[in-house]
N, C-alpha and C. Protein backbone atom coordinates (compact mmCIF):
# COMPACT_ATOMS: atom_id res chain seq x y z
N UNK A 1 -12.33 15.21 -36.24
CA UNK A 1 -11.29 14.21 -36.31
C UNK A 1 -10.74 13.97 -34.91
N UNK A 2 -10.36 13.09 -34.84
CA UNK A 2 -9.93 12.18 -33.14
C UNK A 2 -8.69 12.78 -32.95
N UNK A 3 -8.42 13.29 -31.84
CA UNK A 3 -6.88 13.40 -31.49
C UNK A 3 -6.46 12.36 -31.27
N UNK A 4 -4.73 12.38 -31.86
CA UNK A 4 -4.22 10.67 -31.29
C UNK A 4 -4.03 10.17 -29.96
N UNK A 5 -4.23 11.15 -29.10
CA UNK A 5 -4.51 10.49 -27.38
C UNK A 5 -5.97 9.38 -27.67
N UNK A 6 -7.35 10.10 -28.63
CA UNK A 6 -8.22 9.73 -28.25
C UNK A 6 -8.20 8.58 -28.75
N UNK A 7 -7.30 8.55 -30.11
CA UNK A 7 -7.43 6.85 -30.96
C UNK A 7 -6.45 6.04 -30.06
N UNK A 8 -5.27 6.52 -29.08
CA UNK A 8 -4.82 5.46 -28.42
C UNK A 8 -5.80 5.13 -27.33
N UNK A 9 -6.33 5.93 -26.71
CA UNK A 9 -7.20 5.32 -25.56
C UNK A 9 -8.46 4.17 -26.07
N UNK A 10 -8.59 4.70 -27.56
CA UNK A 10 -9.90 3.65 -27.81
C UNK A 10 -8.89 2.23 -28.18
N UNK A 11 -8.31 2.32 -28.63
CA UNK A 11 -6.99 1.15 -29.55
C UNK A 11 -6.91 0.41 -27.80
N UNK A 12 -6.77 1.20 -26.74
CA UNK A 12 -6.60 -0.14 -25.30
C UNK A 12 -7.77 -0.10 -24.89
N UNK A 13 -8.79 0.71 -25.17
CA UNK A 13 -9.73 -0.51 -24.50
C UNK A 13 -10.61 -1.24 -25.34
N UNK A 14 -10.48 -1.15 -26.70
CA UNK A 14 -10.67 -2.24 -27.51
C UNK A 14 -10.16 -3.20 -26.88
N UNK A 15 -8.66 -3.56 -26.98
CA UNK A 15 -7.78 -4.61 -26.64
C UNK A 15 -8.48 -5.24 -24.92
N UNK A 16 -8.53 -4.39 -24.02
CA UNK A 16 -9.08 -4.66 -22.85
C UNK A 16 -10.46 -5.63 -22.80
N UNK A 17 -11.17 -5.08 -23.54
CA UNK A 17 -12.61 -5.40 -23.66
C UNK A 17 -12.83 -6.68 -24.26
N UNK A 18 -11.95 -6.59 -25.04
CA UNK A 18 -11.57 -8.00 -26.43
C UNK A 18 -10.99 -9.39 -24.88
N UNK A 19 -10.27 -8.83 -24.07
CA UNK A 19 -9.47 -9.79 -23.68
C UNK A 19 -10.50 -9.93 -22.51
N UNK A 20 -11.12 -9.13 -21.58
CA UNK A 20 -12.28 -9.69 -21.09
C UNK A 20 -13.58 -10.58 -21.37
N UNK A 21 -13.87 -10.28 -22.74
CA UNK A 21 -14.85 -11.36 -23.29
C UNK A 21 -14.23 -12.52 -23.63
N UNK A 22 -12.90 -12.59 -24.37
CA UNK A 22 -12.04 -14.16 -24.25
C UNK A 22 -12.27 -14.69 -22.61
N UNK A 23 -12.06 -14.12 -21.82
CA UNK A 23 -11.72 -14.84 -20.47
C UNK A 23 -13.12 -15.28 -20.28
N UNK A 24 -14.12 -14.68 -20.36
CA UNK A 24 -15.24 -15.02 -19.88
C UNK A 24 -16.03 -16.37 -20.90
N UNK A 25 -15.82 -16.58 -21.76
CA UNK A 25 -16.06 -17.07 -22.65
C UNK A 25 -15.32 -18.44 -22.85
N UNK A 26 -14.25 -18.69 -22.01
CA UNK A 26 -13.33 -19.47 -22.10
C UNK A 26 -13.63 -19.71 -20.51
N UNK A 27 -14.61 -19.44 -19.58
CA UNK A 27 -14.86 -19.86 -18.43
C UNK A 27 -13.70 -19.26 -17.69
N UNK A 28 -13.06 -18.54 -17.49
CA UNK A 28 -11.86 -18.03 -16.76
C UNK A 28 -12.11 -17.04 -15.64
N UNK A 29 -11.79 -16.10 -15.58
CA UNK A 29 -12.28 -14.81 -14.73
C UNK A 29 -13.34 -14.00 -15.30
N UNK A 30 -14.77 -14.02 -14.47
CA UNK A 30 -15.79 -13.74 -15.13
C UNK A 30 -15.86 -11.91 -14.78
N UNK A 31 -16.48 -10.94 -15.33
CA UNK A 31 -16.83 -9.93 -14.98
C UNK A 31 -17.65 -9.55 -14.18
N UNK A 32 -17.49 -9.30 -12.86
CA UNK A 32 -19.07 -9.30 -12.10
C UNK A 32 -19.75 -7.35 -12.53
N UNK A 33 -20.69 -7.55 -12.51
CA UNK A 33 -21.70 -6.31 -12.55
C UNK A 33 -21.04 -5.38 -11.59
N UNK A 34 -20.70 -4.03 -11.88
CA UNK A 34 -20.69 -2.92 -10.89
C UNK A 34 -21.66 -2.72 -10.39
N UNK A 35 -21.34 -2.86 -8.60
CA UNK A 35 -22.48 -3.05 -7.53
C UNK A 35 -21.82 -1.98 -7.00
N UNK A 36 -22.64 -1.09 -5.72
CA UNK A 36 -22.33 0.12 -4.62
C UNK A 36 -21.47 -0.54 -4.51
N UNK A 37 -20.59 0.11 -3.71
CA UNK A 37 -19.52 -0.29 -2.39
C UNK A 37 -19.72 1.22 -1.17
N UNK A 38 -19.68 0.28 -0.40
CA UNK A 38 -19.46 1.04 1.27
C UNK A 38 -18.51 1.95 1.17
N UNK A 39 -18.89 3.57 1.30
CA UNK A 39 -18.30 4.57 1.59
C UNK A 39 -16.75 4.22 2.64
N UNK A 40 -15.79 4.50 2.11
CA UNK A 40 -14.70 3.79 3.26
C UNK A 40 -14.19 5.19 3.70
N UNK A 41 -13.22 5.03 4.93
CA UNK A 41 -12.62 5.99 5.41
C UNK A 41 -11.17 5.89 6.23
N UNK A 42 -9.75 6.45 5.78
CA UNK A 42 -8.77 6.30 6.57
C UNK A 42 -9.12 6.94 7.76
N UNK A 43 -8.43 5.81 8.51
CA UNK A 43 -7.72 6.00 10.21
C UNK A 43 -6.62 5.51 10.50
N UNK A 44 -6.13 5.82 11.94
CA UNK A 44 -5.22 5.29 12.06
C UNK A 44 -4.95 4.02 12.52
N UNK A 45 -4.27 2.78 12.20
CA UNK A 45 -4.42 1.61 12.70
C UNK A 45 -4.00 1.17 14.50
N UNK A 46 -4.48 0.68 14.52
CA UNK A 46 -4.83 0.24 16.67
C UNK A 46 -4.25 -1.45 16.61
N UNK A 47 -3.70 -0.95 17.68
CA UNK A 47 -3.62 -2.19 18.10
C UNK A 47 -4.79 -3.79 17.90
N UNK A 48 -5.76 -3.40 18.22
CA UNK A 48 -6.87 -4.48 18.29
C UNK A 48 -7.28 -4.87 16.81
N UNK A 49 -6.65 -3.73 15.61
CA UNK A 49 -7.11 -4.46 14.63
C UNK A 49 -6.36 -5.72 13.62
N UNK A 50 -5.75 -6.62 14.79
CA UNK A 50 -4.69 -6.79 14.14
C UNK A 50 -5.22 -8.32 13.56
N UNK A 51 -6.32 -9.39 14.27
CA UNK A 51 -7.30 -10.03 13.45
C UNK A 51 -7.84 -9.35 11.97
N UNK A 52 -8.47 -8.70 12.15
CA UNK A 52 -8.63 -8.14 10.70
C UNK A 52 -7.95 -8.05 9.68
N UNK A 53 -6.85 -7.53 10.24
CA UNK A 53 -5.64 -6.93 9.15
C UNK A 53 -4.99 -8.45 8.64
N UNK A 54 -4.51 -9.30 9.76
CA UNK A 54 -4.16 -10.84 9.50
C UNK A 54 -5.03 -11.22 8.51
N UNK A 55 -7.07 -11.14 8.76
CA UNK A 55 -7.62 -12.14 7.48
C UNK A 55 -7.71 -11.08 6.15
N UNK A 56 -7.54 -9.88 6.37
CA UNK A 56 -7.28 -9.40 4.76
C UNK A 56 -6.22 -9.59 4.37
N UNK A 57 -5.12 -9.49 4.68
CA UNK A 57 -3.41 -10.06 3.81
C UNK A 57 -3.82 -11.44 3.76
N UNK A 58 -4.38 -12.74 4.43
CA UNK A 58 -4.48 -13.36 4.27
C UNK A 58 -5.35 -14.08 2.97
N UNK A 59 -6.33 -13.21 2.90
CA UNK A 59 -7.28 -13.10 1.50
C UNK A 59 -6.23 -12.91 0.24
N UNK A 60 -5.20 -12.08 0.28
CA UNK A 60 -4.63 -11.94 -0.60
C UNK A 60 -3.57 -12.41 -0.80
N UNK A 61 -3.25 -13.58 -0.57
CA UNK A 61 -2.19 -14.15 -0.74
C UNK A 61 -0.74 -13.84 0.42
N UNK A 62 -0.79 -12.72 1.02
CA UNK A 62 0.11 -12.30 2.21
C UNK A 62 0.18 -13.25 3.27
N UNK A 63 1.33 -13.61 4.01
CA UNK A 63 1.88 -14.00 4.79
C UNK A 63 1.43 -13.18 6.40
N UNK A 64 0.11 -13.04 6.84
CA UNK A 64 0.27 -12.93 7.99
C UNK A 64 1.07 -12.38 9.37
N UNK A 65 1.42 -11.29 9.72
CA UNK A 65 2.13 -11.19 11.39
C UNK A 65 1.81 -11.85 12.40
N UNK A 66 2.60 -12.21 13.06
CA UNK A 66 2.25 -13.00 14.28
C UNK A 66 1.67 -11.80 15.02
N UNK A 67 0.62 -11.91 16.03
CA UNK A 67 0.94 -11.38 17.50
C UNK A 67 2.18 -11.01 18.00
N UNK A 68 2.90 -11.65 18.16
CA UNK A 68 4.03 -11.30 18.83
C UNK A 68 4.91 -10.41 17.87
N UNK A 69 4.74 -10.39 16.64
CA UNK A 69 5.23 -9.44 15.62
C UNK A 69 4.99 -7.94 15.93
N UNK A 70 3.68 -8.06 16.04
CA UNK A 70 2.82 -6.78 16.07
C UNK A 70 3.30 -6.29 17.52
N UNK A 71 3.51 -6.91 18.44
CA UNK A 71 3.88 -6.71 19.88
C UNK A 71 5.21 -6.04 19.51
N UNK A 72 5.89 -6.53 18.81
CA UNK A 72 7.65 -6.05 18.72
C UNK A 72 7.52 -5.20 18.02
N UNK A 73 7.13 -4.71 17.01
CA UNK A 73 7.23 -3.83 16.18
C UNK A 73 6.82 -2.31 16.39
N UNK A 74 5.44 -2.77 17.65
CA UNK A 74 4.77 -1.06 18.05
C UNK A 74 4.59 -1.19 19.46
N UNK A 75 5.40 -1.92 20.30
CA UNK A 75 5.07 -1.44 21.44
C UNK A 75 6.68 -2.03 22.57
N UNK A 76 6.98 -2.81 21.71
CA UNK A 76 8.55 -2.98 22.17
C UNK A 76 9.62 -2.42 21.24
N UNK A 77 9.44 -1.72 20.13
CA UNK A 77 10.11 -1.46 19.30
C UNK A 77 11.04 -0.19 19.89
N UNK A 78 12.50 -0.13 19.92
CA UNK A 78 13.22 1.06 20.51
C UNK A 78 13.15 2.62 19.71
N UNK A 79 13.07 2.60 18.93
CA UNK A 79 12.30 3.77 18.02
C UNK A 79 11.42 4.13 18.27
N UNK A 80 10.37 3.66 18.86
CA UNK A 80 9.32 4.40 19.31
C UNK A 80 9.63 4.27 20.79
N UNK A 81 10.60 3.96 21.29
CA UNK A 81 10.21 4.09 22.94
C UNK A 81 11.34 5.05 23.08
N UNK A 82 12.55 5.23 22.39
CA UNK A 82 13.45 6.61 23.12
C UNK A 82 13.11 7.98 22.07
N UNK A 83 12.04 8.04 20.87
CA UNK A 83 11.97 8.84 20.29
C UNK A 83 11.03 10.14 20.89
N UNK A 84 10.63 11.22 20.10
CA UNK A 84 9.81 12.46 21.28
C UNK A 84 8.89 12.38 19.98
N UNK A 85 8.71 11.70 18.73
CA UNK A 85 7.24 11.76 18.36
C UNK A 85 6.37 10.20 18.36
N UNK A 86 5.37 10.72 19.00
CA UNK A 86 4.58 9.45 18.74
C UNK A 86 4.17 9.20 17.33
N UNK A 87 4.59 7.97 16.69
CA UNK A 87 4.21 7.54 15.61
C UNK A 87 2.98 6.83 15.34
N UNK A 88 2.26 6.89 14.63
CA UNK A 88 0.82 5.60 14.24
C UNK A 88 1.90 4.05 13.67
N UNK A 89 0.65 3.50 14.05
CA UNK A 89 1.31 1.53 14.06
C UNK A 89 1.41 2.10 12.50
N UNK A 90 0.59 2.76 11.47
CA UNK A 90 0.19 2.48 10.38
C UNK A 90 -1.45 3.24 10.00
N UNK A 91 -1.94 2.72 9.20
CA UNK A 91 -3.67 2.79 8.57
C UNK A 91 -4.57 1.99 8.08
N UNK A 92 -5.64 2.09 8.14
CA UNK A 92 -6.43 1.31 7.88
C UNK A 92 -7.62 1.82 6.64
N UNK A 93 -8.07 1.19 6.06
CA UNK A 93 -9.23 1.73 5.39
C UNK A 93 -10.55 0.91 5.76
N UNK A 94 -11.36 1.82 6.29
CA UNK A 94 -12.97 0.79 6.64
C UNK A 94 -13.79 1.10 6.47
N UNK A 95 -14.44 0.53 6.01
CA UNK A 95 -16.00 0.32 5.47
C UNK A 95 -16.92 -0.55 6.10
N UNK A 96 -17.84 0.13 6.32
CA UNK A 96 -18.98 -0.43 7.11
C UNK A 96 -18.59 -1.08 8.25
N UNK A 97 -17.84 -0.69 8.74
CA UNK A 97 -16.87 -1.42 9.82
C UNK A 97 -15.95 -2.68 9.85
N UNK A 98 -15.85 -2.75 8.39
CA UNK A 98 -14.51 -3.87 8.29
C UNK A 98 -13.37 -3.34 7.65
N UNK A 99 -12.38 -3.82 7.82
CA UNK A 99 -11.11 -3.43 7.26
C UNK A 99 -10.75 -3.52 5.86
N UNK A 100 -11.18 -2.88 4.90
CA UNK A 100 -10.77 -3.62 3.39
C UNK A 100 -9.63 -3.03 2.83
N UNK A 101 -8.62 -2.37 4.04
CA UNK A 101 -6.60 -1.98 3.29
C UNK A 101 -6.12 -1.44 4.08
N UNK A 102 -4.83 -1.60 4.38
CA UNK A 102 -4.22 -1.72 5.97
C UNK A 102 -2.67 -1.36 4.98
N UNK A 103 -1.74 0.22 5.92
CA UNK A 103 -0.70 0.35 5.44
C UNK A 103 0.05 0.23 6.86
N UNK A 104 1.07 -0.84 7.25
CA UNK A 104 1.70 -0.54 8.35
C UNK A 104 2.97 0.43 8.22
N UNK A 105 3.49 0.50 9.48
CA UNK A 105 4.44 1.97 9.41
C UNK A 105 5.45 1.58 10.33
N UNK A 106 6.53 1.08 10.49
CA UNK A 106 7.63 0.84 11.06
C UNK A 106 8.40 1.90 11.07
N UNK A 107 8.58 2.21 12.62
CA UNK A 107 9.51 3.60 12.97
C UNK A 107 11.08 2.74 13.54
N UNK A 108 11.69 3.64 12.52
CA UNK A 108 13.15 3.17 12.56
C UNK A 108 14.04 4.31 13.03
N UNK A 109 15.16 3.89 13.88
CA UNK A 109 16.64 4.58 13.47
C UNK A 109 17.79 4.42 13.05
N UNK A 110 18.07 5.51 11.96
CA UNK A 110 19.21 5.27 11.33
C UNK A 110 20.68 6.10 11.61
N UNK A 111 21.43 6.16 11.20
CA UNK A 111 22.40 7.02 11.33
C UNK A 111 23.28 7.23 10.04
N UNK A 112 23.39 8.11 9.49
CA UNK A 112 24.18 9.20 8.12
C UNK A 112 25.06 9.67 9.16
N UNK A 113 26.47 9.49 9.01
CA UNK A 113 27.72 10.09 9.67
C UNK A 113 27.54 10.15 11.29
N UNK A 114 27.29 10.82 11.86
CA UNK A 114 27.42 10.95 12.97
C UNK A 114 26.30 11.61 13.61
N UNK A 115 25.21 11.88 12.75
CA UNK A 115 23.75 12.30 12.13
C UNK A 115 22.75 11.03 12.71
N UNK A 116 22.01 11.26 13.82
CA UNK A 116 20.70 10.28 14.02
C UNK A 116 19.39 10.76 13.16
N UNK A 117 19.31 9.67 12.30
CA UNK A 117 17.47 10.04 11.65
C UNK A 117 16.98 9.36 12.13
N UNK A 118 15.25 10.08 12.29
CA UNK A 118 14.36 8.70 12.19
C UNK A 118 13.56 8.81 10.88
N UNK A 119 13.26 7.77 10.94
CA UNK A 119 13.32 6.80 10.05
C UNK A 119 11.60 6.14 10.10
N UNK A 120 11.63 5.96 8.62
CA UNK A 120 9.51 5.40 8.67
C UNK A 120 9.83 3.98 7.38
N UNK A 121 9.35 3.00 7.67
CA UNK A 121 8.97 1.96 6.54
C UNK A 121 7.99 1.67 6.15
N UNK A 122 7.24 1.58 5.46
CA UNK A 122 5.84 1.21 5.12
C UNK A 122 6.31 0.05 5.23
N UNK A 123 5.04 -0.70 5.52
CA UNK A 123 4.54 -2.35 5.76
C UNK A 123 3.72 -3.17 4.67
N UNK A 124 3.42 -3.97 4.62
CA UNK A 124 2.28 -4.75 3.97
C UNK A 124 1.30 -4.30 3.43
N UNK A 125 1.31 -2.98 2.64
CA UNK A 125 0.42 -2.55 1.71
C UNK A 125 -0.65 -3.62 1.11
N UNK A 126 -2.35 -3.81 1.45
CA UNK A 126 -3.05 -4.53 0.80
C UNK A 126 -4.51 -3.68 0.76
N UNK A 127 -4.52 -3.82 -0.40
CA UNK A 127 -6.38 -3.46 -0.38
C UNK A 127 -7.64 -4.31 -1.09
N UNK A 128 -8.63 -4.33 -0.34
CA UNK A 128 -9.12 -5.07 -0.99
C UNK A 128 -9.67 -4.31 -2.43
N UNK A 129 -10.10 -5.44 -3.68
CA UNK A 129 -10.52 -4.95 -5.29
C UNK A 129 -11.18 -3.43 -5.28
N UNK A 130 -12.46 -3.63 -4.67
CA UNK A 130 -13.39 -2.28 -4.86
C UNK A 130 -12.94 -1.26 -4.74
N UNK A 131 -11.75 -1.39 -3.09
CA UNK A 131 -11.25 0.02 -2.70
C UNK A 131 -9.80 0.44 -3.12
N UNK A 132 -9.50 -0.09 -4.46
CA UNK A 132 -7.94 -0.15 -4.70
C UNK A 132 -8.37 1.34 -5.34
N UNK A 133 -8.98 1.99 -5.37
CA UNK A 133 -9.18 3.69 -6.15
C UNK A 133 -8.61 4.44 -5.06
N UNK A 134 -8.77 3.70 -3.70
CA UNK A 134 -8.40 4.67 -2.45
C UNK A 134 -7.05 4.67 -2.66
N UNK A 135 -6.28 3.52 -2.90
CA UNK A 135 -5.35 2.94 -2.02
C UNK A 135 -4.19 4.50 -1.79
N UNK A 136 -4.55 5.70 -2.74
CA UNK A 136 -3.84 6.78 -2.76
C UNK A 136 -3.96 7.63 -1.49
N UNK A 137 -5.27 7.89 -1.16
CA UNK A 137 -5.65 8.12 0.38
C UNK A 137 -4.68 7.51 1.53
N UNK A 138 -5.04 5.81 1.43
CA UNK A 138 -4.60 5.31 2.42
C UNK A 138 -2.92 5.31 2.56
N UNK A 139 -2.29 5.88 1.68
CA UNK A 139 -0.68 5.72 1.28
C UNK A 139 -0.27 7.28 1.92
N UNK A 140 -0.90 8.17 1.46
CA UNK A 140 -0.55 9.52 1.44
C UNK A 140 -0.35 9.68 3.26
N UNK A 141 -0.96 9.74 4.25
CA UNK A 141 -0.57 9.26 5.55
C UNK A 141 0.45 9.41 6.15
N UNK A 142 0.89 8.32 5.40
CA UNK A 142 2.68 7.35 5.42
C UNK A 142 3.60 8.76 4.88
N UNK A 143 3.16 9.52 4.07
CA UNK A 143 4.60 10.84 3.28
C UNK A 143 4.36 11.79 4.08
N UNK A 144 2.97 12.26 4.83
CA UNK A 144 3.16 13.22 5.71
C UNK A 144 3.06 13.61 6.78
N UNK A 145 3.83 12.63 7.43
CA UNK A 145 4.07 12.33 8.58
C UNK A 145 5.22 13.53 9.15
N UNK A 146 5.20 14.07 10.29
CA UNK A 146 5.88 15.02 10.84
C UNK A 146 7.11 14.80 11.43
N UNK A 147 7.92 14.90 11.47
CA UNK A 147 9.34 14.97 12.51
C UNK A 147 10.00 13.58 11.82
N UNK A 148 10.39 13.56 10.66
CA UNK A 148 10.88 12.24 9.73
C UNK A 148 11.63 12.29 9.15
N UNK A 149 12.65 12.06 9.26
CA UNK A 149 14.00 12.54 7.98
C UNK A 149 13.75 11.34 7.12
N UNK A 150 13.77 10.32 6.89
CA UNK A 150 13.63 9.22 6.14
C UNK A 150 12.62 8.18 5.98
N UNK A 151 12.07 8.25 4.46
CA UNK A 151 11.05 7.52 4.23
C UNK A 151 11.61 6.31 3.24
N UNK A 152 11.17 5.28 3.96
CA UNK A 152 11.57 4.59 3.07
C UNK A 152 10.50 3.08 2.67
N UNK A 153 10.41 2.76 1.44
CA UNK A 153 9.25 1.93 0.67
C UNK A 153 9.56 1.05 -0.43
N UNK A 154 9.04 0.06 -0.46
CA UNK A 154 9.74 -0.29 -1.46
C UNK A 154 8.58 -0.59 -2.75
N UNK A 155 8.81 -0.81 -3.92
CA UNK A 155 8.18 -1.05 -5.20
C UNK A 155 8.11 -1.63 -5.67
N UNK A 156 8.34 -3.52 -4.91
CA UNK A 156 8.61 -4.79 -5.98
C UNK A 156 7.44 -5.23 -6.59
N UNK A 157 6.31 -4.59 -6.02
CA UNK A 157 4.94 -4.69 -6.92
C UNK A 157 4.58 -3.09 -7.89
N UNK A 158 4.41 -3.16 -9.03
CA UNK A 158 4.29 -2.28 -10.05
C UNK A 158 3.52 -1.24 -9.15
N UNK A 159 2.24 -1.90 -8.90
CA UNK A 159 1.16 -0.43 -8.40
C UNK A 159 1.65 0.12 -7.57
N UNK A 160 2.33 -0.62 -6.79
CA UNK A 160 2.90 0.37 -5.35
C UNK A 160 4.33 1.59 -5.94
N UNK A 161 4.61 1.19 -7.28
CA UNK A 161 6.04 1.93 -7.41
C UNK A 161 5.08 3.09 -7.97
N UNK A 162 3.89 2.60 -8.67
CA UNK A 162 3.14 4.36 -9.66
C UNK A 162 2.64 5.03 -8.36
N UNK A 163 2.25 4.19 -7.27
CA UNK A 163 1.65 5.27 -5.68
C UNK A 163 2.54 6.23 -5.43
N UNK A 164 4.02 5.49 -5.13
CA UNK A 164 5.03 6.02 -5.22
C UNK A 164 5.74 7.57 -5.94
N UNK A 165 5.31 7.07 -6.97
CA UNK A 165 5.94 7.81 -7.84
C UNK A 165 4.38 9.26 -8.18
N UNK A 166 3.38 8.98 -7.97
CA UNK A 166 2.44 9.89 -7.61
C UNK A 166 2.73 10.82 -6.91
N UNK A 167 2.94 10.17 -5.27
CA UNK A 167 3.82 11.14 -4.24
C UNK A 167 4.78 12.10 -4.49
N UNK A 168 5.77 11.85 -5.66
CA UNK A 168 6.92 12.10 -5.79
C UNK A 168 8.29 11.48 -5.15
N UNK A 169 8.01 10.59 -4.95
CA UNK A 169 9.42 9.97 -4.22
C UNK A 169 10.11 9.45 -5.29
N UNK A 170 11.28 9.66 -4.87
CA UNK A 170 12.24 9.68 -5.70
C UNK A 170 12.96 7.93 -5.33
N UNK A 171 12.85 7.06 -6.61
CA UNK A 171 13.73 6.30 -6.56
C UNK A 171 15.29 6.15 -6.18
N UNK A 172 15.28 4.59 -6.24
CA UNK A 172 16.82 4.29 -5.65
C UNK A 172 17.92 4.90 -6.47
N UNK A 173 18.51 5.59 -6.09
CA UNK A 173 19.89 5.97 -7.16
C UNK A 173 20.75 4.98 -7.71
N UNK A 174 20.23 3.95 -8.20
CA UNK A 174 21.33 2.77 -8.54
C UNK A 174 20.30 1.91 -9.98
N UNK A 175 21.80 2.26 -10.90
CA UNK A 175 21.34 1.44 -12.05
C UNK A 175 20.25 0.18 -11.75
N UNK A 176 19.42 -0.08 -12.83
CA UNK A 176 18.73 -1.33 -12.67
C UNK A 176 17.90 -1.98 -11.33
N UNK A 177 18.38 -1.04 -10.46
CA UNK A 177 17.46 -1.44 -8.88
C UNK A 177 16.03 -2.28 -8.77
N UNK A 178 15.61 -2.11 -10.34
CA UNK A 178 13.77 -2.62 -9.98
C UNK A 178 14.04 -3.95 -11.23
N UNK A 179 15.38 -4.58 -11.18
CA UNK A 179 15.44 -5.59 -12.06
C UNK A 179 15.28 -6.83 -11.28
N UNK A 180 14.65 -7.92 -11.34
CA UNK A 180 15.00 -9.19 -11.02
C UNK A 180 15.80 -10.07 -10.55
N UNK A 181 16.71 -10.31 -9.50
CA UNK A 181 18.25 -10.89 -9.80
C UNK A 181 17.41 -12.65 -9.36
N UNK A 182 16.71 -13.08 -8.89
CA UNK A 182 16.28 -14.72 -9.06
C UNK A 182 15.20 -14.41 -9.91
């Protein structure tokens, strides 16, 4: 007899499977065949990859950094120029030598009372389809990072709040925080 984990797991991907053959069938989003994909590997992100990183957010609907963004953020930025750890711009994930998910890393300072932190933001989290299994690799980076009192990320996209919450980071302490207000 089935344990009821096993009849809920079959009960969604019935439903899954059901709603993939509607789409396909209705000409919509077709299923392509599971093909290899290129062994990928985190590093740390460089300056020069910043074409790349522009046409993958750009693939996905993201808004692009300027040059001059990328200039202010990791090499004029005052957080990294009066601080004593060198920080990474961020990460990259690549395969076969292209970029298919890029986490940037904004080094900040803050101040709690009379208390200087520094301070880390994640950036523009994107990966491309195949390698979204990594995207846990390419995140993990960003939490263990050395000499950091404050991490901070945000979750207005679902997957990024379960990465999140994988890590263990602890949400905002404030009622309703992941609600909608427009």
């Amino acid at each position: 007899m089935a344990s009821l984990q096993e009849k809920i797991a079959g009960a969604i991907l019935t439903v899954i499977r059901r709603r993939r053959t509607e789409r396909s069938s209705a000409g919509g989003d077709r299923v392509e065949p599971t093909r290899a994909i290129a062994p990928a590997k985190v590093r740390e992100a460089r300056f020069s990859d910043f074409e790349a990183v522009s046409a993958l957010k750009q693939r996905w609907g993201m808004d692009a950094d300027s040059l001059e963004n990328w200039e202010r953020l990791w090499h004029g930025n005052p957080a990294l120029l009066c601080g004593e750890a060198k920080r990474p711009m961020g990460w990259v994930l690549e395969a076969d030598g292209a970029i298919v998910g890029y986490m940037g890393n904004i080094s900040l300072q803050c101040c709690y009372g009379e208390k200087r932190l520094a301070a880390v933001a994640s950036h523009g989290l994107v990966v491309d389809t195949p390698y979204r299994a990594m995207s846990l690799t390419l995140v993990a980076p960003f939490y263990r990072q050395k000499s950091v009192d404050l991490y901070l990320a945000t979750s207005a996209v679902e997957a990024v709040g379960k990465l999140a919450r994988a890590l263990k980071c602890s949400p905002l302490p404030q009622a309703e925080y992941d609600s909608v207000l427009f």
